[in-house]
PDB file of N, CA and C in Angstrom:
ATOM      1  N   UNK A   1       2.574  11.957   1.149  1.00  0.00           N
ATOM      2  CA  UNK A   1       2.059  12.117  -0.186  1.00  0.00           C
ATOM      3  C   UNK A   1       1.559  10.777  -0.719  1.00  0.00           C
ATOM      4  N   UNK A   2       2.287   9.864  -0.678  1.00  0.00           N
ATOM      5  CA  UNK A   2       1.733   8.702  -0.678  1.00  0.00           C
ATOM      6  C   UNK A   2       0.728   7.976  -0.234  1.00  0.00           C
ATOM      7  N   UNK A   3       0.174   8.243   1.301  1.00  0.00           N
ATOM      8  CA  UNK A   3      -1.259   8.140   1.549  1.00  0.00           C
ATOM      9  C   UNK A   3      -2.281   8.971   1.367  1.00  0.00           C
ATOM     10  N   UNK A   4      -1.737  10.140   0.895  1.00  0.00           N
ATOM     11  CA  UNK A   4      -2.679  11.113   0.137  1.00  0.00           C
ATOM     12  C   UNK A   4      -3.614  10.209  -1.342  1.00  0.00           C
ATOM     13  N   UNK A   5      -2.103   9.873  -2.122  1.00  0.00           N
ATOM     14  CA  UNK A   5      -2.379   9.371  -3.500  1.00  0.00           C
ATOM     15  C   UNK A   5      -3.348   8.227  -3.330  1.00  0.00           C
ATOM     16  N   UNK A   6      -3.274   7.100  -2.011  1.00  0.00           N
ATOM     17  CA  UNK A   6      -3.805   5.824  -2.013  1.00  0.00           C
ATOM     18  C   UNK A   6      -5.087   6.092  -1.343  1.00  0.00           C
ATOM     19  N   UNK A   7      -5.207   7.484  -0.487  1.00  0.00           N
ATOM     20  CA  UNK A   7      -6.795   7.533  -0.247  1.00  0.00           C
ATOM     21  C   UNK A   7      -7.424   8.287  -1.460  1.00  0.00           C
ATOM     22  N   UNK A   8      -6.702   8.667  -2.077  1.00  0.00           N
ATOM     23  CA  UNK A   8      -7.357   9.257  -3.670  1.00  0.00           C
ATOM     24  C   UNK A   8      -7.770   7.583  -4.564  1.00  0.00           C
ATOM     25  N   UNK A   9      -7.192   7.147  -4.801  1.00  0.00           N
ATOM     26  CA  UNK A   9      -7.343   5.770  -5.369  1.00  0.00           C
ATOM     27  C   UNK A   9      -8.386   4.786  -5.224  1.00  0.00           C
ATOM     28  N   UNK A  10      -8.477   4.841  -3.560  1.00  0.00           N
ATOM     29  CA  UNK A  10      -9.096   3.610  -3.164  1.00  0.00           C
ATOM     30  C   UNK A  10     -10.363   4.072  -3.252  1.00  0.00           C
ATOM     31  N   UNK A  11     -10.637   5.300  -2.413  1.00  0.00           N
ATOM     32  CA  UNK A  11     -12.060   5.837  -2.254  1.00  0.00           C
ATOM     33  C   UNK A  11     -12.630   6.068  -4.051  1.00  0.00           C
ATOM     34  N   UNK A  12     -12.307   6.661  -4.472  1.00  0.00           N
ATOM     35  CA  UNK A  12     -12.667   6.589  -5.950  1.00  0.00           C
ATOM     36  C   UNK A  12     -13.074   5.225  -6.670  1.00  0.00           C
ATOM     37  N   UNK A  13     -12.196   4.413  -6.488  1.00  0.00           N
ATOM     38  CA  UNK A  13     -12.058   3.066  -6.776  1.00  0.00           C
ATOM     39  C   UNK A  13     -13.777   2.713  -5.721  1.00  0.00           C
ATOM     40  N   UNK A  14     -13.537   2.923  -4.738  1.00  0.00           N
ATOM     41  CA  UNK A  14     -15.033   2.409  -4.217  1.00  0.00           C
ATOM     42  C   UNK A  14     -16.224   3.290  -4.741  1.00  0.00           C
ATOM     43  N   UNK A  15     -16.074   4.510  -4.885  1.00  0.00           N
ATOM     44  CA  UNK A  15     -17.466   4.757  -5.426  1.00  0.00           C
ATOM     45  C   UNK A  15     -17.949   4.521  -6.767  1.00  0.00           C
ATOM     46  N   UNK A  16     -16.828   3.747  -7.719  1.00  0.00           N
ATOM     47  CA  UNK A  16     -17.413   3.180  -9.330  1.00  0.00           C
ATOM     48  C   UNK A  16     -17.677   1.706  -8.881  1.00  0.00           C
ATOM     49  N   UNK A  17     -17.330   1.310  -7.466  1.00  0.00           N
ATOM     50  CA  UNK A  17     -17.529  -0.059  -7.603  1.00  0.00           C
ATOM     51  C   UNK A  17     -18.902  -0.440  -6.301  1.00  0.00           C
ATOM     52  N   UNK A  18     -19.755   0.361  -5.798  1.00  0.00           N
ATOM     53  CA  UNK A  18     -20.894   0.518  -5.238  1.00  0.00           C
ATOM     54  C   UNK A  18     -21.811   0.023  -6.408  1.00  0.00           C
ATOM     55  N   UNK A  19     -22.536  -1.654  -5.621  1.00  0.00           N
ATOM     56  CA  UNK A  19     -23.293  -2.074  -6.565  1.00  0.00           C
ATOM     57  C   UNK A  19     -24.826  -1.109  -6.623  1.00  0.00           C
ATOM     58  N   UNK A  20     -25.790  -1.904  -7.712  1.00  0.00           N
ATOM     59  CA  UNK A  20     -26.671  -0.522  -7.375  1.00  0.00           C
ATOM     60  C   UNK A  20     -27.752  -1.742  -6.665  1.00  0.00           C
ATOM     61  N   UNK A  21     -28.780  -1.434  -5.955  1.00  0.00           N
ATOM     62  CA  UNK A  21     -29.707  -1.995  -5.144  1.00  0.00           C
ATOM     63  C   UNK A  21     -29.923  -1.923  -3.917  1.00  0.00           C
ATOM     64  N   UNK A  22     -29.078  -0.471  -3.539  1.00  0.00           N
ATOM     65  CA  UNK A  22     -29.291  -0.157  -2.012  1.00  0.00           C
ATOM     66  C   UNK A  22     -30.041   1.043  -1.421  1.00  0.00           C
ATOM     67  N   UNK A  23     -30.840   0.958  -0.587  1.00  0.00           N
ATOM     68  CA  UNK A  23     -31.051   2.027  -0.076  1.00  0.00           C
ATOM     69  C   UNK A  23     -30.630   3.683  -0.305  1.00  0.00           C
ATOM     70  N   UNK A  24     -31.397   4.404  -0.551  1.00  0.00           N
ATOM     71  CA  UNK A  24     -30.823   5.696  -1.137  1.00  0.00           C
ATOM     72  C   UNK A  24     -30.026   6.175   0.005  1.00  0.00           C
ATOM     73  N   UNK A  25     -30.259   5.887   1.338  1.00  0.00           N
ATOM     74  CA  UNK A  25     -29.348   6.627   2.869  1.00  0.00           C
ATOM     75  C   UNK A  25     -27.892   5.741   2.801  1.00  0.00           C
ATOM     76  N   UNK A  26     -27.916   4.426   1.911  1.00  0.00           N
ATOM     77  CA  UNK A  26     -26.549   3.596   2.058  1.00  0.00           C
ATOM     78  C   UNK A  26     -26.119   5.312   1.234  1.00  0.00           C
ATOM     79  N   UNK A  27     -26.470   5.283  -0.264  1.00  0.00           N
ATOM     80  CA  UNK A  27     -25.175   6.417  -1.195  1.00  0.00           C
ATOM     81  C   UNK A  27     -25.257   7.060  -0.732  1.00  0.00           C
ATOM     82  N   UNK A  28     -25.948   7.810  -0.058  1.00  0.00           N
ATOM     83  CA  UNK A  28     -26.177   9.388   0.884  1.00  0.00           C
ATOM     84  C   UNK A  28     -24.650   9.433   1.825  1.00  0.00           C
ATOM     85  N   UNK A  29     -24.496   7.833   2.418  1.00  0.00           N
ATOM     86  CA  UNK A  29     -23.717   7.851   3.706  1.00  0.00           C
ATOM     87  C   UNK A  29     -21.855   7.821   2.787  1.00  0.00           C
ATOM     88  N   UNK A  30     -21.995   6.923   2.092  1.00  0.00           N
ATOM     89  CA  UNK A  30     -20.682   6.475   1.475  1.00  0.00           C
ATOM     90  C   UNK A  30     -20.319   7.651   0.249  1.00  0.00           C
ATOM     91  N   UNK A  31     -21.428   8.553  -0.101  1.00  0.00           N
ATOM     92  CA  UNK A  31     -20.888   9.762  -0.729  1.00  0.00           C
ATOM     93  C   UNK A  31     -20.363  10.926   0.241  1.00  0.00           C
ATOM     94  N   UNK A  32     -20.673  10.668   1.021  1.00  0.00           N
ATOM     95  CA  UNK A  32     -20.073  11.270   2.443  1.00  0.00           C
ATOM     96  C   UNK A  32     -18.987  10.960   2.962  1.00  0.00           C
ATOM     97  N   UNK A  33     -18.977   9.803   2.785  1.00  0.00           N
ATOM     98  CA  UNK A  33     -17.271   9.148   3.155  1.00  0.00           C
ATOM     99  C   UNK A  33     -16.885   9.571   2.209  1.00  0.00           C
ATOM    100  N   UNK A  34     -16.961   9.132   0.943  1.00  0.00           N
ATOM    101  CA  UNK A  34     -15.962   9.700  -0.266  1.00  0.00           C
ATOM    102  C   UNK A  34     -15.613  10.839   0.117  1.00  0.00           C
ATOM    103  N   UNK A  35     -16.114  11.786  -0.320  1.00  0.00           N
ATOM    104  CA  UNK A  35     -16.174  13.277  -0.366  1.00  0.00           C
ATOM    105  C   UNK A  35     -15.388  13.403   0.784  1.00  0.00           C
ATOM    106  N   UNK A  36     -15.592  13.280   2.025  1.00  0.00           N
ATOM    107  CA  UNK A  36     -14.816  13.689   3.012  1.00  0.00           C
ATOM    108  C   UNK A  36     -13.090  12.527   3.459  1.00  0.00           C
ATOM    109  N   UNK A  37     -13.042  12.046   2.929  1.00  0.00           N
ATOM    110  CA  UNK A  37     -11.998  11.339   3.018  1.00  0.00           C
ATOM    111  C   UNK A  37     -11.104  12.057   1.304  1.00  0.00           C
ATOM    112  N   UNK A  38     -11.780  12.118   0.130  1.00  0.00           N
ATOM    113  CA  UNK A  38     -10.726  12.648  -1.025  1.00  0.00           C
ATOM    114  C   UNK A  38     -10.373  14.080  -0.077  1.00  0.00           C
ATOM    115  N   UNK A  39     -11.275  14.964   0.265  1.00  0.00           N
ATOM    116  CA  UNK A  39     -11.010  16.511   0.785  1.00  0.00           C
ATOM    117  C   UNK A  39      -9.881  16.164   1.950  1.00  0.00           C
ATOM    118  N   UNK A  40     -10.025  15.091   2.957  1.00  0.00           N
ATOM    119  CA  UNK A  40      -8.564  14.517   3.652  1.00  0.00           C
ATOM    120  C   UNK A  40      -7.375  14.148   2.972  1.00  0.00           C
ATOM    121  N   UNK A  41      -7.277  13.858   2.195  1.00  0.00           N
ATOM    122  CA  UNK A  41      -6.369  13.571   1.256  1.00  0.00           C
ATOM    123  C   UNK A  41      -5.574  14.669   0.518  1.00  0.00           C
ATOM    124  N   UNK A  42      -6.729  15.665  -0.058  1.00  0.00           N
ATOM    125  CA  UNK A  42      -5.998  16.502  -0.598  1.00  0.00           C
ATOM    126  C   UNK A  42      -5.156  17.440   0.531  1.00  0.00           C
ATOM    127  N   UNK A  43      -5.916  17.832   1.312  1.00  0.00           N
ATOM    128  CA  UNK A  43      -5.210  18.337   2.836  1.00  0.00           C
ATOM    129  C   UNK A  43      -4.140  17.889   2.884  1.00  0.00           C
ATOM    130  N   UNK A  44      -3.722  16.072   2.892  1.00  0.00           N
ATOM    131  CA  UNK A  44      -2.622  15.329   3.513  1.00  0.00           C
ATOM    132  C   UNK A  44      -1.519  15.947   2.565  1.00  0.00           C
ATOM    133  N   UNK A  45      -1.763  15.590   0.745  1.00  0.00           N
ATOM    134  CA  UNK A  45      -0.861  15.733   0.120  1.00  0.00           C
ATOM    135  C   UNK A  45      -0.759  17.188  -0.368  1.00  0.00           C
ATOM    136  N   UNK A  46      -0.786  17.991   0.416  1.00  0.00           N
ATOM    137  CA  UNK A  46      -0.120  19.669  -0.147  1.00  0.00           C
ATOM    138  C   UNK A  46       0.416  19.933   1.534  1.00  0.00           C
ATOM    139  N   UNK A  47      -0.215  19.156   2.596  1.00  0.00           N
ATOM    140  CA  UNK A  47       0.800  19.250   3.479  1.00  0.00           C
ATOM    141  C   UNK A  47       2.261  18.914   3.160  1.00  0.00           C
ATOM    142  N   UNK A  48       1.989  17.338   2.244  1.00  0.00           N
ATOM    143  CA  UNK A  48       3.328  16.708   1.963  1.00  0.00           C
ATOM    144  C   UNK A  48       4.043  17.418   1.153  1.00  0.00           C
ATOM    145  N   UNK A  49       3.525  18.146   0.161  1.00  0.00           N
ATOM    146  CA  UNK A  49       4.214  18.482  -0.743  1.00  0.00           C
ATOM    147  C   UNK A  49       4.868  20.138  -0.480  1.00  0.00           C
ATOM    148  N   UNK A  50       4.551  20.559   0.413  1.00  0.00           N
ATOM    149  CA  UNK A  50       4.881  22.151   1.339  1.00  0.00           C
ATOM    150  C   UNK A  50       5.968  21.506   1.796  1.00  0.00           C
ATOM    151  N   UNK A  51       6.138  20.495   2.743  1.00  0.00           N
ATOM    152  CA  UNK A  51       7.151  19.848   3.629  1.00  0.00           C
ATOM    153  C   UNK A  51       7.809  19.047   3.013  1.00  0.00           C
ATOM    154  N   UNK A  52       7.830  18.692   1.598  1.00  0.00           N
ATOM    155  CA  UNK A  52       8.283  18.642   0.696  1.00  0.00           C
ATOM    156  C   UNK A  52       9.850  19.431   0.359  1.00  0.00           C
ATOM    157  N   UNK A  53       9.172  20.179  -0.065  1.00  0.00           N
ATOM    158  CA  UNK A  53       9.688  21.372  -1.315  1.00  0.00           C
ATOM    159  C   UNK A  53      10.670  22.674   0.369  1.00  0.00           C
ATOM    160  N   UNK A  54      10.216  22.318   1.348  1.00  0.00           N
ATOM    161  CA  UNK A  54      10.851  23.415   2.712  1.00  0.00           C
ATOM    162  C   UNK A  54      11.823  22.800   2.600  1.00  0.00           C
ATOM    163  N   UNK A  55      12.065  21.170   2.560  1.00  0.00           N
ATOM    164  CA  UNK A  55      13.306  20.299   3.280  1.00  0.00           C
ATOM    165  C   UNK A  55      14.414  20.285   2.365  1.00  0.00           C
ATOM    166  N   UNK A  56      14.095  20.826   0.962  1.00  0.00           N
ATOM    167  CA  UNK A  56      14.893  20.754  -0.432  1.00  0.00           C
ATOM    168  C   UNK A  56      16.168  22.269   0.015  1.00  0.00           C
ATOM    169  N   UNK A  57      16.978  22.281  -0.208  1.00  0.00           N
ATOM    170  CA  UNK A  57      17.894  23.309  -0.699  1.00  0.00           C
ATOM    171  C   UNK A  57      17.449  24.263  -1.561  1.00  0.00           C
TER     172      UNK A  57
END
């Protein structure tokens, strides 16, 4: 859950901090990373949080 939360963070954190003056295929590529790395993330943390909530009493 925790590397869920920090690839939520960071990647976000990088797409407000993409200066502007690049090539339209650079944002094309790194909105692609975003997008597919937050959708990894959310995957990671409802895995965590299923395997979570099983291991509880």
């Amino acid at each position: 859950m925790a590397l869920a939360a920090f690839m939520i963070f960071e990647w976000i954190n990088l797409g407000f901090n993409l200066a502007d003056g690049h090539p339209t295929a650079f944002y094309v590529v790194h909105g692609v990373l975003i997008a597919v790395n937050i959708i990894l993330a959310l995957v990671l943390g409802t895995i965590g949080v299923r395997a979570w909530k099983r291991g509880r009493p």
